[in-house]
C-alpha atoms as a PDB file:
ATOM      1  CA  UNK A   1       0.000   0.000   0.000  1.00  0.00           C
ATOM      2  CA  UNK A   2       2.793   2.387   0.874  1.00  0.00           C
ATOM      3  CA  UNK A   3       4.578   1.683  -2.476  1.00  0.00           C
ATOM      4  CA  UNK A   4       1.044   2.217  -4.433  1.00  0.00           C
ATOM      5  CA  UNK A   5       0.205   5.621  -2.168  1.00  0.00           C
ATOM      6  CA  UNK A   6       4.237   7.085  -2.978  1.00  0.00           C
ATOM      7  CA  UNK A   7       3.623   6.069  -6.736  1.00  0.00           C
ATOM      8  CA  UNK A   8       0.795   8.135  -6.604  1.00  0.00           C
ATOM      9  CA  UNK A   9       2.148  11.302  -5.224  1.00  0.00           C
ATOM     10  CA  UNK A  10       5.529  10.693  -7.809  1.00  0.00           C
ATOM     11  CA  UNK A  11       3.177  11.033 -10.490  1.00  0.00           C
ATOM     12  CA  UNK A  12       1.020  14.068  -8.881  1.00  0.00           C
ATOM     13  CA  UNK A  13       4.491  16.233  -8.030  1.00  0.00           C
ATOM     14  CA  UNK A  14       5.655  15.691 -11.761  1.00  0.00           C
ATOM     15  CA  UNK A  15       2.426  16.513 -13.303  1.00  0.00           C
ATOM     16  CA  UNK A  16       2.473  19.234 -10.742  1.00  0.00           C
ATOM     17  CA  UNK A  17       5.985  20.281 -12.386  1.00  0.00           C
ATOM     18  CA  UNK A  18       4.574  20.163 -15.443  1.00  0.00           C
ATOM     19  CA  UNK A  19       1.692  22.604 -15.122  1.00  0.00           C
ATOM     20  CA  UNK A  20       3.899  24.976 -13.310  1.00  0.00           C
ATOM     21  CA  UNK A  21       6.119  25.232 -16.627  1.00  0.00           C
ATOM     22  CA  UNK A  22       3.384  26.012 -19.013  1.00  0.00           C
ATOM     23  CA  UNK A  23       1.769  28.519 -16.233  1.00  0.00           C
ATOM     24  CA  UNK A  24       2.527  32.572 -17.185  1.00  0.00           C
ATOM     25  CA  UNK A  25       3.686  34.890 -14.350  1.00  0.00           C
ATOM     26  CA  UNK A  26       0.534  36.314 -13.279  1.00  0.00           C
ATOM     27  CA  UNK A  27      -0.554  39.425 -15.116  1.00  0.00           C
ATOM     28  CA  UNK A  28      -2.035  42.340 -13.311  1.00  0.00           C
ATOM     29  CA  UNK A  29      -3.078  44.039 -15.981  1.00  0.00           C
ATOM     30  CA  UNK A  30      -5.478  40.935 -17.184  1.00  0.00           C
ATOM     31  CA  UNK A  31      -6.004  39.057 -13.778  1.00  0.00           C
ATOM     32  CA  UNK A  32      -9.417  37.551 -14.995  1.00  0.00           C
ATOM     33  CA  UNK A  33      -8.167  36.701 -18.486  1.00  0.00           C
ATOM     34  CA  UNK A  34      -5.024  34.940 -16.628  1.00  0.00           C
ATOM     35  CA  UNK A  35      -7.039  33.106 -14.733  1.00  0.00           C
ATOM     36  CA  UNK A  36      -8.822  31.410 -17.479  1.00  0.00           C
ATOM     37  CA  UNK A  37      -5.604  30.490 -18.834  1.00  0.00           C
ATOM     38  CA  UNK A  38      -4.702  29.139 -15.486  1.00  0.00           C
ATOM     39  CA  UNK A  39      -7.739  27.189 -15.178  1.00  0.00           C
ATOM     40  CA  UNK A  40      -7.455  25.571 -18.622  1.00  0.00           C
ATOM     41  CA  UNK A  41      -4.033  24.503 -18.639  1.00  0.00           C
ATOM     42  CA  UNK A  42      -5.284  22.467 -14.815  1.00  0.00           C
ATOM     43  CA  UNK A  43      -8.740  21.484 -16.610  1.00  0.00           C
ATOM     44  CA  UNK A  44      -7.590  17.625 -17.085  1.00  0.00           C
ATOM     45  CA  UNK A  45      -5.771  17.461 -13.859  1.00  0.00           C
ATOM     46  CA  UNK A  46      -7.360  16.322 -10.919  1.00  0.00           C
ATOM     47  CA  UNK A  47      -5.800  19.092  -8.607  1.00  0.00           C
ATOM     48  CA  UNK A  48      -6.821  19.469  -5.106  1.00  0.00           C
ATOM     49  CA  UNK A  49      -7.806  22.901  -3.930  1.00  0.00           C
ATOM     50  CA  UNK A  50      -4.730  22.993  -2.162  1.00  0.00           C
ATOM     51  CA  UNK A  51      -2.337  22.910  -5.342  1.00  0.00           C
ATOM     52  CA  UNK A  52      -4.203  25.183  -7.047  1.00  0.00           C
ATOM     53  CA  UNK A  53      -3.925  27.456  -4.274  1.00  0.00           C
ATOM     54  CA  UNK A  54      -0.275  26.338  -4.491  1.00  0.00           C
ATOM     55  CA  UNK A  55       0.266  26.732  -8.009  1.00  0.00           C
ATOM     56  CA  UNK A  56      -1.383  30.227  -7.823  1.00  0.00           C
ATOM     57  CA  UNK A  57       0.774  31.783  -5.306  1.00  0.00           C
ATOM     58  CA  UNK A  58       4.316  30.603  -7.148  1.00  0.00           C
ATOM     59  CA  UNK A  59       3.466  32.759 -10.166  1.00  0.00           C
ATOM     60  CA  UNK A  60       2.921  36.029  -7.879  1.00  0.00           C
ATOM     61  CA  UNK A  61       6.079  38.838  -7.507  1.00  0.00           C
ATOM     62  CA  UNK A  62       6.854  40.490  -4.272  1.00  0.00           C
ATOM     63  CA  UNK A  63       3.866  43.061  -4.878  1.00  0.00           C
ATOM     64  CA  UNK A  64       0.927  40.588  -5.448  1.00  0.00           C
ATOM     65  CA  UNK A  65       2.255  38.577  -2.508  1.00  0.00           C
ATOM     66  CA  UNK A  66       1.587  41.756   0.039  1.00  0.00           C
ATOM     67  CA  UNK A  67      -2.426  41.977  -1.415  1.00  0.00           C
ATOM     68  CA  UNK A  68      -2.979  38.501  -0.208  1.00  0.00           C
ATOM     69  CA  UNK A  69      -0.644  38.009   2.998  1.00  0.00           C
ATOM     70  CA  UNK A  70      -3.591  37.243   5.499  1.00  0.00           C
ATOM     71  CA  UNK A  71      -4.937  34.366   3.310  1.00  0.00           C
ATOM     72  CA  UNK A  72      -1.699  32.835   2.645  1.00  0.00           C
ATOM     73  CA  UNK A  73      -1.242  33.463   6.873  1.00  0.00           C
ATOM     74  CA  UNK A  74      -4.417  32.345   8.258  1.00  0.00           C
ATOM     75  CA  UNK A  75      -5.518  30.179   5.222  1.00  0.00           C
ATOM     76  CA  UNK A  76      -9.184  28.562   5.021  1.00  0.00           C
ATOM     77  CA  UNK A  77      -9.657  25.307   5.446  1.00  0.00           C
ATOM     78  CA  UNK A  78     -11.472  25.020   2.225  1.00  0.00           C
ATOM     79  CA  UNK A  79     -11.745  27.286  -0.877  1.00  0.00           C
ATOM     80  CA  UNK A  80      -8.507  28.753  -0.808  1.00  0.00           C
ATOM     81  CA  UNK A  81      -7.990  28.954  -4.605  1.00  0.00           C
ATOM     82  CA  UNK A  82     -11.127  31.136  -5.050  1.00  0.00           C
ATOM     83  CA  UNK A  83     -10.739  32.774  -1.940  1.00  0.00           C
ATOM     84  CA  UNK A  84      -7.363  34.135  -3.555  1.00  0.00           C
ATOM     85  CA  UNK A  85      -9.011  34.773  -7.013  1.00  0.00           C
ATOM     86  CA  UNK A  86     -11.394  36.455  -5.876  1.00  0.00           C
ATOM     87  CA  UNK A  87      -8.727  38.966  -3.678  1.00  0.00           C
ATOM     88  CA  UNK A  88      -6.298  39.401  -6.757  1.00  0.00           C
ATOM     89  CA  UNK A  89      -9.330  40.393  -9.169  1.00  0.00           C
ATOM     90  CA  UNK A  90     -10.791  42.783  -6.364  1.00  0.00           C
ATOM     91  CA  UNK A  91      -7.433  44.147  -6.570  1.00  0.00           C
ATOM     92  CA  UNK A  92      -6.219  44.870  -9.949  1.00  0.00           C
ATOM     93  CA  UNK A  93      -9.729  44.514 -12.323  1.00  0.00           C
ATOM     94  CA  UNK A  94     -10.734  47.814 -13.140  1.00  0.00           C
ATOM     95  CA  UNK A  95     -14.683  48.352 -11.863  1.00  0.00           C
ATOM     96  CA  UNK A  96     -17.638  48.193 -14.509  1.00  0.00           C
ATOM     97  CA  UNK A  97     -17.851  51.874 -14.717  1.00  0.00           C
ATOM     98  CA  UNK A  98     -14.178  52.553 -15.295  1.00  0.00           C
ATOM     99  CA  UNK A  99     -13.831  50.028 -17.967  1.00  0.00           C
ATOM    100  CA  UNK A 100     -17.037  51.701 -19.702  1.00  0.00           C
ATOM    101  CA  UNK A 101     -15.672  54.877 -18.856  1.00  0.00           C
ATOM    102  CA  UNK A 102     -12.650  53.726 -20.835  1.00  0.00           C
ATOM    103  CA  UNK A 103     -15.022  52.298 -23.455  1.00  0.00           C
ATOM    104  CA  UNK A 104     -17.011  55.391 -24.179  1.00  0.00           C
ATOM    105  CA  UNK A 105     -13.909  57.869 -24.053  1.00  0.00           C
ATOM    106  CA  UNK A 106     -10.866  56.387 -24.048  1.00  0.00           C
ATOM    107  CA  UNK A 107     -10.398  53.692 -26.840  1.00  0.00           C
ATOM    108  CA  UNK A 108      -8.885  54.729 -30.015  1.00  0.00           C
ATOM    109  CA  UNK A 109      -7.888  52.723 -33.323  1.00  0.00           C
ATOM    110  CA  UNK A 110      -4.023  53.577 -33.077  1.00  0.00           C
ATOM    111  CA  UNK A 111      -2.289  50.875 -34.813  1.00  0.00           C
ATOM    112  CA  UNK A 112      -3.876  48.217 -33.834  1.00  0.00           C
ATOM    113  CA  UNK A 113      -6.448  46.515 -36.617  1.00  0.00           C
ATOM    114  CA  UNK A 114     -10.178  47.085 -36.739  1.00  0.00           C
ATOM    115  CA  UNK A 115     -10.927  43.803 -35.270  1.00  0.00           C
ATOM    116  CA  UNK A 116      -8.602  44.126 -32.418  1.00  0.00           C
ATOM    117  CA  UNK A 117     -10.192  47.054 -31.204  1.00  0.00           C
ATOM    118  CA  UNK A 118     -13.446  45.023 -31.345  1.00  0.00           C
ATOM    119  CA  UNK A 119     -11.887  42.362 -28.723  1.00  0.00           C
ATOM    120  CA  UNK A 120     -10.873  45.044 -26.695  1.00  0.00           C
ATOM    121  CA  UNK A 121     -14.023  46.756 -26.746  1.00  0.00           C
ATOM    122  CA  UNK A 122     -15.552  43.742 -26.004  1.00  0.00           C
ATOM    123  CA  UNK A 123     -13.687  43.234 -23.187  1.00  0.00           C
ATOM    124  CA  UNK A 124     -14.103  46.608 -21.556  1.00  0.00           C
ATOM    125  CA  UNK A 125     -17.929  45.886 -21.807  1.00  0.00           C
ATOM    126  CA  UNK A 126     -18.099  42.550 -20.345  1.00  0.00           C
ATOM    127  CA  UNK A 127     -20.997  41.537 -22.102  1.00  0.00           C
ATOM    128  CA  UNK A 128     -22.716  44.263 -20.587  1.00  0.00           C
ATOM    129  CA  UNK A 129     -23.247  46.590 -23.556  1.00  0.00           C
ATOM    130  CA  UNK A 130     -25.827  45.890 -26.306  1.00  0.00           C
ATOM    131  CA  UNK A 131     -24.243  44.505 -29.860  1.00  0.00           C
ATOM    132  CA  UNK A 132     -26.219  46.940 -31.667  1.00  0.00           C
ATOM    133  CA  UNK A 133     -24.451  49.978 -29.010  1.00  0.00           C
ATOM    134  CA  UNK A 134     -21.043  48.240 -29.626  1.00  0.00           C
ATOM    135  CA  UNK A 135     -21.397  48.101 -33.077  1.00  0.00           C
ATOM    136  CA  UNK A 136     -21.965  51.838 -33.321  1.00  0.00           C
ATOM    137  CA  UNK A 137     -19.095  52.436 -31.088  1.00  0.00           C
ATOM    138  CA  UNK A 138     -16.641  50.588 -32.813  1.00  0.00           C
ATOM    139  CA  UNK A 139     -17.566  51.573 -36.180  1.00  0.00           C
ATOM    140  CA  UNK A 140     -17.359  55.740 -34.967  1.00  0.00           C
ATOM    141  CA  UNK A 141     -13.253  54.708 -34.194  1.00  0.00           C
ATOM    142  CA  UNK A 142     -12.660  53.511 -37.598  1.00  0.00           C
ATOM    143  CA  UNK A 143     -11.213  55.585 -40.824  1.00  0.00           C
ATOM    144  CA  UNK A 144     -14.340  57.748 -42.219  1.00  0.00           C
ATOM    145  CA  UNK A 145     -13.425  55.557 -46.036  1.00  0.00           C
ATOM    146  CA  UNK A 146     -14.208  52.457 -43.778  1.00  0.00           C
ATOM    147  CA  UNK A 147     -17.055  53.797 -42.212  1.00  0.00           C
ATOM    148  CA  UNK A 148     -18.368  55.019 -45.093  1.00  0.00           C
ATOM    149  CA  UNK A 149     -18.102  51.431 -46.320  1.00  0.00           C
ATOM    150  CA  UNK A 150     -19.793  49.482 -43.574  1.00  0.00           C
ATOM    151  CA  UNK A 151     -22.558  52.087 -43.118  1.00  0.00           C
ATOM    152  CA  UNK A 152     -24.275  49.929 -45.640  1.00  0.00           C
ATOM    153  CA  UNK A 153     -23.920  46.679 -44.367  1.00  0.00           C
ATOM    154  CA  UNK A 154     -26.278  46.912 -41.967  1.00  0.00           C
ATOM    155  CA  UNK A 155     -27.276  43.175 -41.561  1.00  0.00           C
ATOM    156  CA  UNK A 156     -24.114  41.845 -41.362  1.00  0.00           C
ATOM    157  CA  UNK A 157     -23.062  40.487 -38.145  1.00  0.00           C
ATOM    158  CA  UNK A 158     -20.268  42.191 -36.093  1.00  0.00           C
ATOM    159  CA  UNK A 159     -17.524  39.820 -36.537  1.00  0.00           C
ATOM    160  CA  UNK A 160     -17.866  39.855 -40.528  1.00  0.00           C
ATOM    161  CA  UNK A 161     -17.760  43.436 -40.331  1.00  0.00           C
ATOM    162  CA  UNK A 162     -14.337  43.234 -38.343  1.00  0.00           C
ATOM    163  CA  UNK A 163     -13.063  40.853 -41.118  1.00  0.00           C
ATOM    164  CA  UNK A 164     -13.925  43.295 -43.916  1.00  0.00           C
ATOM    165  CA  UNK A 165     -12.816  46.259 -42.184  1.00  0.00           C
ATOM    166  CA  UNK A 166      -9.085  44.223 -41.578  1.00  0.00           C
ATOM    167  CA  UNK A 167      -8.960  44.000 -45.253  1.00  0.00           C
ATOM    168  CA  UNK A 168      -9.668  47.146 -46.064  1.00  0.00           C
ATOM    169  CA  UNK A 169      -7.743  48.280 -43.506  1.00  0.00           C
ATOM    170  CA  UNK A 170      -4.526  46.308 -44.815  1.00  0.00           C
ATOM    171  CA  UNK A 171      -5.122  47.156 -48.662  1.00  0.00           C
ATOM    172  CA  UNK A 172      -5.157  51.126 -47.199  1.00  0.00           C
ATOM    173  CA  UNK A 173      -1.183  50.584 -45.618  1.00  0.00           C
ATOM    174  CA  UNK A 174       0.053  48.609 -48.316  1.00  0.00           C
ATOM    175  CA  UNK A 175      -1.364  51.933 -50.959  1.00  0.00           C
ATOM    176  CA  UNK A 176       0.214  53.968 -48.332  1.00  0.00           C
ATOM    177  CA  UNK A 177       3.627  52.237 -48.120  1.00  0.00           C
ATOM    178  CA  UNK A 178       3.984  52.070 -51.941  1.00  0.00           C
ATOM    179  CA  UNK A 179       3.377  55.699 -52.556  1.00  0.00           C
ATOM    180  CA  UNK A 180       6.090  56.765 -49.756  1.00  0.00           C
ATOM    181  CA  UNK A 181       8.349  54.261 -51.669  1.00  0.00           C
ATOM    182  CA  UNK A 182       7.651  55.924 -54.917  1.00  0.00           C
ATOM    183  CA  UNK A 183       8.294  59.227 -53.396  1.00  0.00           C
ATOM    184  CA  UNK A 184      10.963  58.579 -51.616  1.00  0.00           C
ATOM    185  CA  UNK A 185      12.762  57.282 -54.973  1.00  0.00           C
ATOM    186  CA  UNK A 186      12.014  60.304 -57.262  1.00  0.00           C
ATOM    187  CA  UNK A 187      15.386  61.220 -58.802  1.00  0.00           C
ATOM    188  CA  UNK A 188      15.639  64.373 -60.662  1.00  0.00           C
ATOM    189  CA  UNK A 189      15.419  63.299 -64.656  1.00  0.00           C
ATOM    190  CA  UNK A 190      18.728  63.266 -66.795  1.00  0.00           C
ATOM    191  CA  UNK A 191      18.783  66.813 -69.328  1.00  0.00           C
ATOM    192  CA  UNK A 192      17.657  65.779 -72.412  1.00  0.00           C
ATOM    193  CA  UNK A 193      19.936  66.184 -75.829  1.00  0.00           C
ATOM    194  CA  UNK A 194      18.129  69.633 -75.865  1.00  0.00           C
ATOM    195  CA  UNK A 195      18.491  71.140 -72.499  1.00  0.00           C
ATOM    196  CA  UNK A 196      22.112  69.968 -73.140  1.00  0.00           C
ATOM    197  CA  UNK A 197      22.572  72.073 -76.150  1.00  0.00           C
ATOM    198  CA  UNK A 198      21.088  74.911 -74.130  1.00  0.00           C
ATOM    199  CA  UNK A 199      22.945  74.757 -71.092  1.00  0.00           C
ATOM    200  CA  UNK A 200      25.822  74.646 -73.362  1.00  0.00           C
ATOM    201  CA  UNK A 201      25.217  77.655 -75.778  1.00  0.00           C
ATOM    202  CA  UNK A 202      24.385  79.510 -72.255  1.00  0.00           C
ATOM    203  CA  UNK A 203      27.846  78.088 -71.325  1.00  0.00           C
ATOM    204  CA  UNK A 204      29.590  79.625 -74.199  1.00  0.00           C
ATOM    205  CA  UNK A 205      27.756  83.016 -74.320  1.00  0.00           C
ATOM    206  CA  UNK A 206      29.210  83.706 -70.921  1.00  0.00           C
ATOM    207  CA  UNK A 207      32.479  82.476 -72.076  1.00  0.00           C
ATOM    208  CA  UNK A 208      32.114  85.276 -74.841  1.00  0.00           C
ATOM    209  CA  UNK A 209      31.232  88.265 -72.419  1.00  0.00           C
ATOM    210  CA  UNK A 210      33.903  86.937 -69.945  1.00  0.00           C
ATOM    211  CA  UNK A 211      36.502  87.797 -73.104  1.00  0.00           C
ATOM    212  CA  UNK A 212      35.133  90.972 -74.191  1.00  0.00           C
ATOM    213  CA  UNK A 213      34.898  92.430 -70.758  1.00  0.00           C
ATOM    214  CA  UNK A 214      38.360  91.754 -70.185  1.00  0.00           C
ATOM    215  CA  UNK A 215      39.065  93.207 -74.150  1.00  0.00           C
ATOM    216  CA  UNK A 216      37.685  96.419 -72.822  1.00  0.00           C
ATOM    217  CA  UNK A 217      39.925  96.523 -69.962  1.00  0.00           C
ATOM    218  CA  UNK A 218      43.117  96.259 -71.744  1.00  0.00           C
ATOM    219  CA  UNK A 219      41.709  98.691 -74.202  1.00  0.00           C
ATOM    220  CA  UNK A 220      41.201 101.164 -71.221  1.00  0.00           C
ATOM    221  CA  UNK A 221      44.554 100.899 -69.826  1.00  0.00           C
ATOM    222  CA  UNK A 222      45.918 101.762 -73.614  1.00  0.00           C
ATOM    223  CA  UNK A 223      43.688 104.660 -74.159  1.00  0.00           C
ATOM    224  CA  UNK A 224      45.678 107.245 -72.784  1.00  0.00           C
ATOM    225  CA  UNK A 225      48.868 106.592 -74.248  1.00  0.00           C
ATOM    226  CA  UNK A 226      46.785 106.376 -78.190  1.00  0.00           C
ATOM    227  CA  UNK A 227      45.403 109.408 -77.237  1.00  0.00           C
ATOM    228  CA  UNK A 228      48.583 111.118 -76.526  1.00  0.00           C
ATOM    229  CA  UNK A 229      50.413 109.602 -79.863  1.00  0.00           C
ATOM    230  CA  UNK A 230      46.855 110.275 -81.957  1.00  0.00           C
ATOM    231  CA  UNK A 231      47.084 113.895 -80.591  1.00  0.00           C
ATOM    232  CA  UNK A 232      51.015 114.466 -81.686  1.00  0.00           C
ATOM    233  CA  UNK A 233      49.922 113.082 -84.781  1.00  0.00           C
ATOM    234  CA  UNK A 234      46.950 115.093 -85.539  1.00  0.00           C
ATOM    235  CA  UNK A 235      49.068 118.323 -84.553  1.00  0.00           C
ATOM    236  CA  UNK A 236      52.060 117.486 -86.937  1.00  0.00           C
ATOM    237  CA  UNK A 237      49.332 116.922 -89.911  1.00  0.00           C
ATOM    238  CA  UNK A 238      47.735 119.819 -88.947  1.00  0.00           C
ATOM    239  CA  UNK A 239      50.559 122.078 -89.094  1.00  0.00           C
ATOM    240  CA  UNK A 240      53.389 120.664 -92.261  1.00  0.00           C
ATOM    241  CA  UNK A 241      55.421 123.850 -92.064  1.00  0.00           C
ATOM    242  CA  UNK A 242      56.371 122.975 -88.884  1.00  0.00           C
ATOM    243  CA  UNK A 243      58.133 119.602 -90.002  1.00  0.00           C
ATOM    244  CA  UNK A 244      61.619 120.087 -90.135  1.00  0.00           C
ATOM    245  CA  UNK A 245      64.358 116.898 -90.689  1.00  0.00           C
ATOM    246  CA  UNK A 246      66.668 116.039 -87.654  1.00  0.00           C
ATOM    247  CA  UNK A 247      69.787 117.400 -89.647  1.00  0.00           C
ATOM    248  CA  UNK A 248      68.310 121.478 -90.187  1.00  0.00           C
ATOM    249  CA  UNK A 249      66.804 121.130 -86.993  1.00  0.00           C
ATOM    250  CA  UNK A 250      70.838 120.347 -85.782  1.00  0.00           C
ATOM    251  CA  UNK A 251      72.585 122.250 -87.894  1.00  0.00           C
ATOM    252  CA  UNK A 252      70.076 124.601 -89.598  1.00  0.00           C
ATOM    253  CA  UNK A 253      71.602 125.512 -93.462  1.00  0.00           C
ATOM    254  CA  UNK A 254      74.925 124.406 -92.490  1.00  0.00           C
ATOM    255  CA  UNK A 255      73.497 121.144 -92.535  1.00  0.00           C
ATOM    256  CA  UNK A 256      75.144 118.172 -95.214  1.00  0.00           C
ATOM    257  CA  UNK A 257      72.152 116.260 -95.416  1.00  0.00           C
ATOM    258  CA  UNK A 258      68.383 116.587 -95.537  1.00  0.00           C
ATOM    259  CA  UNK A 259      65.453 113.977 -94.822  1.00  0.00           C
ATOM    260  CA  UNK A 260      62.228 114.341 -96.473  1.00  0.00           C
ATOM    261  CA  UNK A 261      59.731 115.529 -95.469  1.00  0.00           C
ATOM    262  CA  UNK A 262      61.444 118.609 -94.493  1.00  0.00           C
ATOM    263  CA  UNK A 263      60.296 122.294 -95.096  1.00  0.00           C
ATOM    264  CA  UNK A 264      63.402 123.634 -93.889  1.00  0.00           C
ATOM    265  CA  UNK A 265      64.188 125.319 -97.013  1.00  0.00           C
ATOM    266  CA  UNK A 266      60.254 126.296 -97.586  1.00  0.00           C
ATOM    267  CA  UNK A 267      60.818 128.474 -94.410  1.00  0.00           C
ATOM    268  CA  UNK A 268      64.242 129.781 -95.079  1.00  0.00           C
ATOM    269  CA  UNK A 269      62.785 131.349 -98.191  1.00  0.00           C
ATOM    270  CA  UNK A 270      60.069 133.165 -96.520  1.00  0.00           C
ATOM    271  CA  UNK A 271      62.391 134.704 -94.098  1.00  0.00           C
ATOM    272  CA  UNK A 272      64.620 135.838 -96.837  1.00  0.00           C
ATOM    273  CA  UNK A 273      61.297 137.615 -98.779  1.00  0.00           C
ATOM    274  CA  UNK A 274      60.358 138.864 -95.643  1.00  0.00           C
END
């Protein structure tokens, strides 16, 4: 008998160990919806109130442990487990009238898809809000193009509505990704053969106006010196008398040698009339 009972209890501690690595750490922000998990994943096991109790308490942290110290001090002889379920949804479930608080003013679409917002909406009502008041609800949070859409499916039922908005909802991002693809790999377009040509006859013109500004420098620098030799010029043309050879200019009539043009001898004559 003693080798049937400890056979027993081998098998009960490693199914125990078993559960405990397929349990989650216990979630505060979705106690009840942990709980369901928890009480699936035991559903087949013949657990004693006791190890559920057990199992319970080894997936709480330091905090959740100090909202249930008196029942793990003084414990109940019987209904532990839902003695402690009871205490750790008391403590972190939101009340009805903050989750439809939350329901009626705080729920947006974000980036989550049409039919996840309908879960959570669902939850935050607790099966407390009419389908026909949900469906209104949910539809207001949805893109006015999807709205616009589902307006006219009126006898549809909910979750085909969710199904149809997903789709249109994931046809809508993939437009959207494509066109910020596009955009974002716009390059500016090659110059045609004619723009080409244009840029460069605009290229040489400026070459052109470069050269002919710089042309009218070096002509201003010259000017005054041509204007000086133009002047001289102009005088001696004016005035031929005046031109006398280098050799009468030196040595007047004594000179041996003459250089034409020379009026030398023109104006020796006049002074001799005279």
């Amino acid at each position: 008998m003693e080798s049937e009972h400890s056979g027993t209890q081998r098998e009960q501690d490693i199914e125990l160990v078993s559960i405990k690595s397929r349990l989650p750490q216990f979630c505060r922000d979705k106690p009840r919806l942990w709980f369901a998990q928890f009480e699936t994943i035991t559903a087949n096991q013949k657990l004693s109130d006791e190890a559920k109790f057990g199992l319970v308490v080894a997936q709480l942290d330091k905090m959740d442990i100090e909202q249930i110290g008196d029942i793990i001090l003084s414990p109940a002889n019987t209904g532990r487990y839902e003695a402690l379920k009871k205490r750790l949804l008391s403590v972190y479930e939101e009340s009805e009238n903050k989750q439809l608080q939350k329901l009626l003013n705080e729920v947006e679409l974000g980036d989550q898809r049409p039919s996840q917002l309908l879960r959570r909406m669902r939850d935050l009502g607790r099966d407390k809000i009419p389908e026909d008041t949900l469906r209104m609800l949910w539809i207001s949070h949805l893109p006015p193009a999807t709205r616009a859409v589902l307006a006219v499916r009126e006898e549809s039922k909910l979750d085909s509505l969710a199904a149809m908005a997903d789709k249109m909802d994931e046809h809508t991002k993939e437009i959207q990704s494509v066109c910020s693809c596009s955009h974002g790999s716009v390059t500016s377009p090659k110059p045609t053969s004619s723009n080409e040509r244009i840029i460069e006859m605009i290229e040489s013109l400026t070459k052109e106006v470069n050269e002919l500004k710089m042309e009218r420098a070096r002509g201003n620098y010259r000017q005054p010196y041509t204007h000086r030799r133009r002047s001289r010029s102009r005088s001696r043309s004016a005035n031929p008398e005046s031109a006398v050879c280098y050799f009468h200019r030196k040595f007047g009539k004594d000179a041996f040698k003459c250089r034409k043009p020379c009026n030398f001898a023109k104006k020796t004559g006049q002074r001799q009339e005279n």
